[in-house]
C-alpha atoms as a PDB file:
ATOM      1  CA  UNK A   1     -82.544  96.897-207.758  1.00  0.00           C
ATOM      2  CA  UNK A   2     -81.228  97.808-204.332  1.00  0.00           C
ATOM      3  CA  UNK A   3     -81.305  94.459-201.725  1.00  0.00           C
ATOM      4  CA  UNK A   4     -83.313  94.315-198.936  1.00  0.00           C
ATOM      5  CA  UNK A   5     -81.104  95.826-195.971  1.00  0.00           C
ATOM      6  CA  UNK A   6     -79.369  93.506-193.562  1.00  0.00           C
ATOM      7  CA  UNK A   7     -80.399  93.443-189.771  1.00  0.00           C
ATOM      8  CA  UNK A   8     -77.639  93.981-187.165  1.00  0.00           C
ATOM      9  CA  UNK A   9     -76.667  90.134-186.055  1.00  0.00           C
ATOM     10  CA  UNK A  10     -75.399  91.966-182.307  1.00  0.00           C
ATOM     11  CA  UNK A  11     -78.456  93.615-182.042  1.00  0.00           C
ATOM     12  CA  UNK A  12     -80.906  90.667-182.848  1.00  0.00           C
ATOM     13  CA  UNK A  13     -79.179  88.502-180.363  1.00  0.00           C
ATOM     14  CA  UNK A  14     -80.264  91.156-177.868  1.00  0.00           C
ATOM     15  CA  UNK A  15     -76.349  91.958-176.606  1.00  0.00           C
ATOM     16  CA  UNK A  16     -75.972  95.295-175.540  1.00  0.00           C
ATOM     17  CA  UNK A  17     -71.945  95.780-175.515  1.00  0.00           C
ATOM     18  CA  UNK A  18     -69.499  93.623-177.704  1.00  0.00           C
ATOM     19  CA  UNK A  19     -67.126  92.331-175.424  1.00  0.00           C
ATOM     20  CA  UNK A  20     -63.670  91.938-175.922  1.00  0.00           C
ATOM     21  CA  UNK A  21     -63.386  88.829-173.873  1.00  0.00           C
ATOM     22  CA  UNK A  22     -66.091  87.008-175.981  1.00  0.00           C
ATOM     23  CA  UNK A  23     -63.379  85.214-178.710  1.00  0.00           C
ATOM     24  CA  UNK A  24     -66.478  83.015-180.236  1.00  0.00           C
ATOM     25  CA  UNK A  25     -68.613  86.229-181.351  1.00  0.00           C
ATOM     26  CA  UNK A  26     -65.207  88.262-182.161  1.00  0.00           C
ATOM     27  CA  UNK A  27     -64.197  85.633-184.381  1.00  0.00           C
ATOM     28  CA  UNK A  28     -67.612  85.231-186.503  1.00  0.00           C
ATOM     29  CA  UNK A  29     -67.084  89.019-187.786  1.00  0.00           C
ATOM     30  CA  UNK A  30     -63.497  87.988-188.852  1.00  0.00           C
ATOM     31  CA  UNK A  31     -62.032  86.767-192.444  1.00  0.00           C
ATOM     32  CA  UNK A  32     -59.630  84.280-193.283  1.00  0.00           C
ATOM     33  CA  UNK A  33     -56.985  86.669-192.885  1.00  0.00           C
ATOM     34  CA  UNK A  34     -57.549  88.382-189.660  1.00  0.00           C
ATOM     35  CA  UNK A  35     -59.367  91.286-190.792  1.00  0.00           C
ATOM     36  CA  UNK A  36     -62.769  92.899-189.532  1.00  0.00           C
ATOM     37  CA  UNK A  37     -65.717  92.351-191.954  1.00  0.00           C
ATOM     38  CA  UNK A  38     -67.663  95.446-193.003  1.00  0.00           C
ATOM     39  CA  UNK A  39     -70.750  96.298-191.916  1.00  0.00           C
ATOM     40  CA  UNK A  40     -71.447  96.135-195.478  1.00  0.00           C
ATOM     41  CA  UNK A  41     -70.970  92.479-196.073  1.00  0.00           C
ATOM     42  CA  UNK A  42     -71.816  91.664-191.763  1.00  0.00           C
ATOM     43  CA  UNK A  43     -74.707  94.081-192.265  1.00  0.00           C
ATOM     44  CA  UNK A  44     -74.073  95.295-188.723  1.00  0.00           C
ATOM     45  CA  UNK A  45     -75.440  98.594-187.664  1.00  0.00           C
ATOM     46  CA  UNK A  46     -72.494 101.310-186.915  1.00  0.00           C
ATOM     47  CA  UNK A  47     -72.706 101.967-183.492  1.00  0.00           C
ATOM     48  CA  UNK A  48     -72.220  97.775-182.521  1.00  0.00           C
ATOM     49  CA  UNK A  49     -69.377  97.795-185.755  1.00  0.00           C
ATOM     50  CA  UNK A  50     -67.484 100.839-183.822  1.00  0.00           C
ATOM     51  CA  UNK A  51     -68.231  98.496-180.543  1.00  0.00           C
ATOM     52  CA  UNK A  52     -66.715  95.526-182.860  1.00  0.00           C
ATOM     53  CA  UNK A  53     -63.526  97.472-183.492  1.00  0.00           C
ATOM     54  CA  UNK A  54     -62.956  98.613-180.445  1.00  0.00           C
ATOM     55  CA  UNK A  55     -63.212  95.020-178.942  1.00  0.00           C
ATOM     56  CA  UNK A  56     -61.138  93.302-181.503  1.00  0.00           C
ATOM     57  CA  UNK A  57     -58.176  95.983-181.179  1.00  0.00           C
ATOM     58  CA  UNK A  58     -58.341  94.892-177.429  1.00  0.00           C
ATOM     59  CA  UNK A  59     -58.244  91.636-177.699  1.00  0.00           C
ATOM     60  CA  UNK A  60     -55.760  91.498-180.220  1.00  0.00           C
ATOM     61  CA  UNK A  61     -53.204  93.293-177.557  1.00  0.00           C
ATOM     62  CA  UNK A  62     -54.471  90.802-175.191  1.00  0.00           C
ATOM     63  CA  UNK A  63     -53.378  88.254-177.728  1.00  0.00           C
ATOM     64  CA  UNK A  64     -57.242  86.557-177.266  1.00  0.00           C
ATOM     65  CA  UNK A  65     -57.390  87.025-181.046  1.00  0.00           C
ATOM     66  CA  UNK A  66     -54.483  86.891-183.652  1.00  0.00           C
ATOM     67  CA  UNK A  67     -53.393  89.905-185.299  1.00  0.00           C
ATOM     68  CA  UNK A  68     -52.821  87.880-188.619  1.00  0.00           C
ATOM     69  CA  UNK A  69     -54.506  84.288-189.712  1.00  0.00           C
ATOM     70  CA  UNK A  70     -53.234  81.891-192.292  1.00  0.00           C
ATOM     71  CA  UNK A  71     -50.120  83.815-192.241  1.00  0.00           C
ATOM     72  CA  UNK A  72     -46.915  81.287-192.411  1.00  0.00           C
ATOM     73  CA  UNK A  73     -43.542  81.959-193.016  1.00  0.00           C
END
C-alpha cells in the first residue's frame, strides 16, 4: 500500500520564493545535524526543495545558518 502523497508545506503557506534570510522556515527543513531533509520525508514539491537548497547554501556562507549542528569537539 503506497501512502497518501504529502502536500508541499512552502506551497500551502502560499510563499512564492524561499528566502535565504528567513532562518525560522530554513531551520524547520533541517535535522539535528545540519543537513537538508528530503523532499521525501518534508514532502516538499521539487521546484520549492531546489529553492530550499539554494537558500540554505546561502545562508550558510552568510553564517545565518550553521554548516554543522550538535557537532562538539
Amino acid at each position: 500500500m503506497r501512502r497518501p502523497r504529502k502536500t508541499c508545506p512552502v506551497c500551502e503557506s502560499g510563499v512564492r520564493v524561499v528566502d535565504y534570510k528567513d532562518e525560522r522556515t530554513l531551520s524547520r527543513f533541517l535535522t539535528d545535524r545540519g543537513k537538508i531533509i528530503p523532499a521525501r520525508l518534508s514532502g516538499m514539491c521539487a521546484r520549492h526543495q531546489r529553492q530550499l537548497a539554494r537558500a540554505m547554501k546561502r545562508a550558510r556562507h552568510l553564517a545565518l545558518v550553521p554548516f554543522l549542528r550538535g557537532h562538539s569537539r
